[in-house]
PDB file of N, CA and C in Angstrom:
ATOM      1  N   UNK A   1     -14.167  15.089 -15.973  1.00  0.00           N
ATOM      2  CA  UNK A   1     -13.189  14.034 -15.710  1.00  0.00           C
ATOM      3  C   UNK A   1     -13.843  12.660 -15.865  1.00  0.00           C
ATOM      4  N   UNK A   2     -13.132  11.393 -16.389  1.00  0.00           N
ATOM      5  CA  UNK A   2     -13.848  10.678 -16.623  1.00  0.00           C
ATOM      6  C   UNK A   2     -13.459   9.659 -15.170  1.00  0.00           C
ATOM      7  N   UNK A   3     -14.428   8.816 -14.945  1.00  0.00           N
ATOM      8  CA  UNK A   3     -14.145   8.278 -13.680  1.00  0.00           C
ATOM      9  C   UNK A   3     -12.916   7.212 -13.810  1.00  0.00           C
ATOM     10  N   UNK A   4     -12.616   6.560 -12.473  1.00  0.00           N
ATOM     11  CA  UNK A   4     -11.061   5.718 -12.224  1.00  0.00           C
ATOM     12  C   UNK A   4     -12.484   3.893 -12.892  1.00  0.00           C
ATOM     13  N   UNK A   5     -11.148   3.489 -13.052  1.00  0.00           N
ATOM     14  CA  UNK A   5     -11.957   2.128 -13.406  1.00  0.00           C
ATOM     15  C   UNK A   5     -11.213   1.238 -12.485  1.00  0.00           C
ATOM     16  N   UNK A   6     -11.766   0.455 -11.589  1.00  0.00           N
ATOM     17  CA  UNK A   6     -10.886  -0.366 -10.807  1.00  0.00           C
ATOM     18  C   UNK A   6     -10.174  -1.668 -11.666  1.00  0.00           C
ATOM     19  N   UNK A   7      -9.280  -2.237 -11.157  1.00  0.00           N
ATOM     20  CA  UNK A   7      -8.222  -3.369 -11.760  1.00  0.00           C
ATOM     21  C   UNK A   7      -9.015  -4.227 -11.511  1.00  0.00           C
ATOM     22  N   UNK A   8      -9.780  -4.826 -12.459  1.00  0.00           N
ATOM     23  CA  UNK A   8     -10.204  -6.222 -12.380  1.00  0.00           C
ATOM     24  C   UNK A   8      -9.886  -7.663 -11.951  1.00  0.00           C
ATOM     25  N   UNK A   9      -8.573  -7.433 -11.985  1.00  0.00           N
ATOM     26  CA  UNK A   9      -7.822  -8.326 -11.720  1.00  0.00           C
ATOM     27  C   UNK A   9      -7.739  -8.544  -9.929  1.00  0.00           C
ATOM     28  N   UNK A  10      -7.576  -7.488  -9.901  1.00  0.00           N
ATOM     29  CA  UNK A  10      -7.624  -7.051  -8.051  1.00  0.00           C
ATOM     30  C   UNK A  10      -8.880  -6.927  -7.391  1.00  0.00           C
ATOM     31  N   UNK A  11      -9.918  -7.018  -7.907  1.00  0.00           N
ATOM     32  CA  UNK A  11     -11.276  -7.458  -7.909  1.00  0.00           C
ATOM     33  C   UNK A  11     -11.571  -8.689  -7.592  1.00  0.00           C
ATOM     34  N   UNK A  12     -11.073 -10.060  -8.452  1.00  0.00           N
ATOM     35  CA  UNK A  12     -11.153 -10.920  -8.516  1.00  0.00           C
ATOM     36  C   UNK A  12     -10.283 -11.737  -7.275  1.00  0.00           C
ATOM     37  N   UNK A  13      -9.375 -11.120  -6.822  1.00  0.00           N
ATOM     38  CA  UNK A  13      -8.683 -11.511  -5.845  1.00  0.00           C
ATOM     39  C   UNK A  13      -8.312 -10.888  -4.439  1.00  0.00           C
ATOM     40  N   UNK A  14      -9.082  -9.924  -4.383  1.00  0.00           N
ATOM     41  CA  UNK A  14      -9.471  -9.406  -3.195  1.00  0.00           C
ATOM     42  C   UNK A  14     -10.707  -8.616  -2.470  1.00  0.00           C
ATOM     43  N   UNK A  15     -11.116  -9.321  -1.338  1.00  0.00           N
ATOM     44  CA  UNK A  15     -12.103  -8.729  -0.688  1.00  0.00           C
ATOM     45  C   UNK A  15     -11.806  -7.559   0.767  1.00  0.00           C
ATOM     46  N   UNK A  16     -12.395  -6.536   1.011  1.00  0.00           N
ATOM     47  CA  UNK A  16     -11.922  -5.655   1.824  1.00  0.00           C
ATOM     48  C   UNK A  16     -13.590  -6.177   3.143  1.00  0.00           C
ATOM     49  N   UNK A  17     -12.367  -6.414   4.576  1.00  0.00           N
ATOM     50  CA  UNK A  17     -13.177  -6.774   5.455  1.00  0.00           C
ATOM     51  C   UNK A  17     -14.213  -5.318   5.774  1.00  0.00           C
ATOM     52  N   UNK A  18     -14.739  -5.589   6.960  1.00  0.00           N
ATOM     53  CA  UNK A  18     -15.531  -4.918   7.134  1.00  0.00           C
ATOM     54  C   UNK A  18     -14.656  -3.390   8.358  1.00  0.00           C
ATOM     55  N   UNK A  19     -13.508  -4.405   9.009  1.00  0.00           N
ATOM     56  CA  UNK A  19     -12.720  -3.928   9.959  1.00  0.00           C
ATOM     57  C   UNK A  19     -12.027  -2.783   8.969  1.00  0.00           C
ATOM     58  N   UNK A  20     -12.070  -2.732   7.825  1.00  0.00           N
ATOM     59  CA  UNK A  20     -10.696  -2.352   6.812  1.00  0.00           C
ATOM     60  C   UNK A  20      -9.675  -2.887   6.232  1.00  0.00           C
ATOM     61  N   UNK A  21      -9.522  -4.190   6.830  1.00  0.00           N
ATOM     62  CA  UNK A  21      -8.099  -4.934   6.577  1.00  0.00           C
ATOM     63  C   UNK A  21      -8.858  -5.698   5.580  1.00  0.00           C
ATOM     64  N   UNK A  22      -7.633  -6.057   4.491  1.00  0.00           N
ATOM     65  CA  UNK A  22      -7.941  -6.431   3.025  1.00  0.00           C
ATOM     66  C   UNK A  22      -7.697  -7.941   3.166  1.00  0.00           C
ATOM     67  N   UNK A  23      -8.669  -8.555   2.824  1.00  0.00           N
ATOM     68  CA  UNK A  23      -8.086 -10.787   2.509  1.00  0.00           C
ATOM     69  C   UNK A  23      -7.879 -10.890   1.220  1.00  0.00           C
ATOM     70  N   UNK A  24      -7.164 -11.839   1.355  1.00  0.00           N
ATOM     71  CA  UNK A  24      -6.595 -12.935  -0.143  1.00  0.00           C
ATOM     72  C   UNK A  24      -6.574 -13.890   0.179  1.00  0.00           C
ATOM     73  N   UNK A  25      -6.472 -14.482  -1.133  1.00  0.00           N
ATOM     74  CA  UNK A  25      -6.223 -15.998  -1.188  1.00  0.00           C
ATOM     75  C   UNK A  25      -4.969 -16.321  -0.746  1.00  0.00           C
ATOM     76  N   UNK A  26      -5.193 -18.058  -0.875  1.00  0.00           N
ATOM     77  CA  UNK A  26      -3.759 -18.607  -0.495  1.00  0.00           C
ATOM     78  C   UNK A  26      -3.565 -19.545  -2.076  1.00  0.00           C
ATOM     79  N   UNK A  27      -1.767 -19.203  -2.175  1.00  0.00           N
ATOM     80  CA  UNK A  27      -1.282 -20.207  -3.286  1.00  0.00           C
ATOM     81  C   UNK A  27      -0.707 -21.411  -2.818  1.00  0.00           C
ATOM     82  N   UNK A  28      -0.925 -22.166  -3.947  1.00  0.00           N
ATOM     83  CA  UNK A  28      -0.952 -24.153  -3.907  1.00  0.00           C
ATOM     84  C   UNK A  28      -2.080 -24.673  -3.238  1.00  0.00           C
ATOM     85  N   UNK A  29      -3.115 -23.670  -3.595  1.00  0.00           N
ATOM     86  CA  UNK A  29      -4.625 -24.909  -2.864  1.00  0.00           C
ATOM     87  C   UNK A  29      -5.201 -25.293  -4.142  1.00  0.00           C
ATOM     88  N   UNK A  30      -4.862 -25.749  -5.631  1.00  0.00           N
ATOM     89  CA  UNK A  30      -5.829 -25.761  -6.729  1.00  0.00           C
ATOM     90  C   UNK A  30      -5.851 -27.443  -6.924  1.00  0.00           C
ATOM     91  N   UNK A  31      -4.769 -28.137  -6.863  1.00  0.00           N
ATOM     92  CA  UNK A  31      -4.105 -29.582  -7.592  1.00  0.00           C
ATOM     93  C   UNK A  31      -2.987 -29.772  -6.913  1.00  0.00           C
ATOM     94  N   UNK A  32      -2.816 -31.453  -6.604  1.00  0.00           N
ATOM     95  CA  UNK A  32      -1.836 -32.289  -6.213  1.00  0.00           C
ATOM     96  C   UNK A  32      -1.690 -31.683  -5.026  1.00  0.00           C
ATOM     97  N   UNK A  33      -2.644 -32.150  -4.288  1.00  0.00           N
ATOM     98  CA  UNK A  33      -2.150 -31.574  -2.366  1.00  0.00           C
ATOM     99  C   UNK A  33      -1.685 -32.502  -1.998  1.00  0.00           C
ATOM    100  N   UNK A  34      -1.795 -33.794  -2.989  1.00  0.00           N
ATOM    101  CA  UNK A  34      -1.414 -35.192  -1.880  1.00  0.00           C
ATOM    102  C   UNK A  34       0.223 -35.229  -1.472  1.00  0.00           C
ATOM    103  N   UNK A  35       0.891 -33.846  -2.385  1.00  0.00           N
ATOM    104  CA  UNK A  35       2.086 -34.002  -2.154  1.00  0.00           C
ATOM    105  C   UNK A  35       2.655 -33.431  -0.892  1.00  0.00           C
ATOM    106  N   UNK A  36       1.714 -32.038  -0.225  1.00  0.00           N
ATOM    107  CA  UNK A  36       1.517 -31.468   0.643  1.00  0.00           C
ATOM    108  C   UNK A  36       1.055 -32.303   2.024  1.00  0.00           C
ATOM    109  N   UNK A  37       1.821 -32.346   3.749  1.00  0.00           N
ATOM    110  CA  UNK A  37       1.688 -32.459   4.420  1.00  0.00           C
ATOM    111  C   UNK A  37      -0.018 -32.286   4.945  1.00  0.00           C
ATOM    112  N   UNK A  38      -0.145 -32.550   6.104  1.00  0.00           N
ATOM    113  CA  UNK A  38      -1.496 -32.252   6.475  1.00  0.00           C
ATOM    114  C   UNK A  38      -1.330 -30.922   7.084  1.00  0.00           C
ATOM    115  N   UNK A  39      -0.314 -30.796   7.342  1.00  0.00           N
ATOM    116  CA  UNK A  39       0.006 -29.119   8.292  1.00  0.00           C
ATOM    117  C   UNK A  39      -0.255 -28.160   7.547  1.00  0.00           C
ATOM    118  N   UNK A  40       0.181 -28.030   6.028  1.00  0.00           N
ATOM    119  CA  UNK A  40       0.363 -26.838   4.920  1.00  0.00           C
ATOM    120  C   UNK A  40      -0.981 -26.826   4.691  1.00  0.00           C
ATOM    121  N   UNK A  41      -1.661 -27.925   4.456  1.00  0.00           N
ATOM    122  CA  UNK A  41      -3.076 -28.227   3.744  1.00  0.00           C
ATOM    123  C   UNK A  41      -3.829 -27.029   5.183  1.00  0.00           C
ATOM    124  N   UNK A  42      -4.093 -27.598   6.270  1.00  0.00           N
ATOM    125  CA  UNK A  42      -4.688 -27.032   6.993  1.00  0.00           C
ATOM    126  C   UNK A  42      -4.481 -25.519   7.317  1.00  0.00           C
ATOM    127  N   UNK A  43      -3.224 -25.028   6.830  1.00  0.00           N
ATOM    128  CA  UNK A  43      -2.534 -23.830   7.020  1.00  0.00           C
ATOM    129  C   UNK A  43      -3.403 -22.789   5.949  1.00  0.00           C
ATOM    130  N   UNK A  44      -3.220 -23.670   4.937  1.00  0.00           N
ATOM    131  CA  UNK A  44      -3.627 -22.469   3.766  1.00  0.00           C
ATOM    132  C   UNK A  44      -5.310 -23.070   3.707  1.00  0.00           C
ATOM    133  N   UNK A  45      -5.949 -23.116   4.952  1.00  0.00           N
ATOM    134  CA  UNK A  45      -7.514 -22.751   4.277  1.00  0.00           C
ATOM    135  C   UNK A  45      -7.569 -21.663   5.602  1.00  0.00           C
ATOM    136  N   UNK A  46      -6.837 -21.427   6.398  1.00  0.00           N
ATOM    137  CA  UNK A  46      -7.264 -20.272   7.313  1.00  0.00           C
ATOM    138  C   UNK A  46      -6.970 -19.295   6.392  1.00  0.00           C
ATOM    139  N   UNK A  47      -7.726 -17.905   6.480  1.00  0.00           N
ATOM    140  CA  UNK A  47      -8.032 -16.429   6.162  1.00  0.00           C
ATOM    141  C   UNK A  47      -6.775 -15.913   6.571  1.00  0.00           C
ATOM    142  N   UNK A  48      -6.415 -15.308   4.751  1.00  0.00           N
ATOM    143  CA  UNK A  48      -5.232 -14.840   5.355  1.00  0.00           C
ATOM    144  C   UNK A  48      -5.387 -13.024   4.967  1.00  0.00           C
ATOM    145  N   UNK A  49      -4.328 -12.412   5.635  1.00  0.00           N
ATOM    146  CA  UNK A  49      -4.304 -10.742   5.411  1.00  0.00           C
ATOM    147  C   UNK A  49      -3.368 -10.109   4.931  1.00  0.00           C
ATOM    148  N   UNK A  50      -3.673  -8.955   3.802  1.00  0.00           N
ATOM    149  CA  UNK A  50      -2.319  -8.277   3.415  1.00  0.00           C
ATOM    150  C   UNK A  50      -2.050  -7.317   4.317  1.00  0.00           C
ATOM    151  N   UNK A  51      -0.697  -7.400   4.478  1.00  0.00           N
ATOM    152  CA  UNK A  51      -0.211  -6.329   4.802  1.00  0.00           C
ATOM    153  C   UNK A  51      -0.386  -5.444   5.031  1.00  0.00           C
ATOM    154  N   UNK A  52      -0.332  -4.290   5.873  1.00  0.00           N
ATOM    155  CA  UNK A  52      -0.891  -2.959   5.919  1.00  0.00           C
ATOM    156  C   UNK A  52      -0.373  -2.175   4.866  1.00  0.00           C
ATOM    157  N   UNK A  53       0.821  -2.027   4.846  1.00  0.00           N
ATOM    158  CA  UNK A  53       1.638  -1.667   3.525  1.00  0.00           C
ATOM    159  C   UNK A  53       1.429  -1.586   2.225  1.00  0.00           C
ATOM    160  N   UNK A  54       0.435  -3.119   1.728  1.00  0.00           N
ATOM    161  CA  UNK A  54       0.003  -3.180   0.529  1.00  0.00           C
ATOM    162  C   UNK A  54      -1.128  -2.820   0.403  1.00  0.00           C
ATOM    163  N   UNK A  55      -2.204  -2.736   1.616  1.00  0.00           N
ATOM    164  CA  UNK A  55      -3.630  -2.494   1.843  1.00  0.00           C
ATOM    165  C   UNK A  55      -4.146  -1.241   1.270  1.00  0.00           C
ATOM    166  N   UNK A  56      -3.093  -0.106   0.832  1.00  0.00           N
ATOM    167  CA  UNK A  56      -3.079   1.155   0.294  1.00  0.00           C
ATOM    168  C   UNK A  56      -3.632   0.829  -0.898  1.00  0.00           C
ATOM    169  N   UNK A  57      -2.704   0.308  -1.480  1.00  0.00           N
ATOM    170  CA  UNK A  57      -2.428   0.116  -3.121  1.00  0.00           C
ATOM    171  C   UNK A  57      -3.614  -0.712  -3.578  1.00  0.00           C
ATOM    172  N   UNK A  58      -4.250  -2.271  -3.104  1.00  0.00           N
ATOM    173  CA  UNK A  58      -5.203  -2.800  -3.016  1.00  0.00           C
ATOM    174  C   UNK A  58      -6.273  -2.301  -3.113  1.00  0.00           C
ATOM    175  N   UNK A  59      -6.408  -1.406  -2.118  1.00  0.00           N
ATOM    176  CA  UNK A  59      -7.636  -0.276  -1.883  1.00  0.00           C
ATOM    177  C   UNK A  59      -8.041   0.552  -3.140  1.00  0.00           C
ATOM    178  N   UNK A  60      -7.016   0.890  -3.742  1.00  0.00           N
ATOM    179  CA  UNK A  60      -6.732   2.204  -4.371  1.00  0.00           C
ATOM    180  C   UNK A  60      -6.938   1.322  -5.723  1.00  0.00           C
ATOM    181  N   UNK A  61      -6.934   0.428  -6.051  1.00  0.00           N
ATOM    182  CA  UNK A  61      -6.982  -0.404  -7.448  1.00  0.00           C
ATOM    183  C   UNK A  61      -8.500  -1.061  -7.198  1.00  0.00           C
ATOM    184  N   UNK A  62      -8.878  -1.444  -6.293  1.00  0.00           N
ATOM    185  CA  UNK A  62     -10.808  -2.001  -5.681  1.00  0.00           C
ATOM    186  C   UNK A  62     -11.249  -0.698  -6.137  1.00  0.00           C
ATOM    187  N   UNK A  63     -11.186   0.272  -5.609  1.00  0.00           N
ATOM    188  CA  UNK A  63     -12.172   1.795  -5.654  1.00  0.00           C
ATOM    189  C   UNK A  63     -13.259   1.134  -4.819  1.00  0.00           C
TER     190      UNK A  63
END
């Protein structure tokens, strides 16, 4: 059998904690924050978590 190749893509955008629970990024942190409040700005640099739901599928595409 030849081995699974993980999604690169899902590589690049997700890290699996140490607890098990999977992080991602946050979208609208790249350009033009000045349009963004100070609340959103500060919102999206805290660590955020998927879902348990999706944490399967995530997992299963990382290897």
């Amino acid at each position: 059998m030849p081995k699974m190749k993980s999604v690169k893509g899902a590589v690049k955008r997700f890290k699996v904690k140490k607890n098990g629970t999977v992080k991602r990024g946050t979208a609208f942190r790249s350009h033009i924050l000045t349009k963004q409040d100070a609340g959103t700005r500060r919102a999206n640099k805290t660590p955020k978590v998927i879902a348990k739901v999706d944490a399967a599928n995530v997992k299963a595409m990382i290897n």
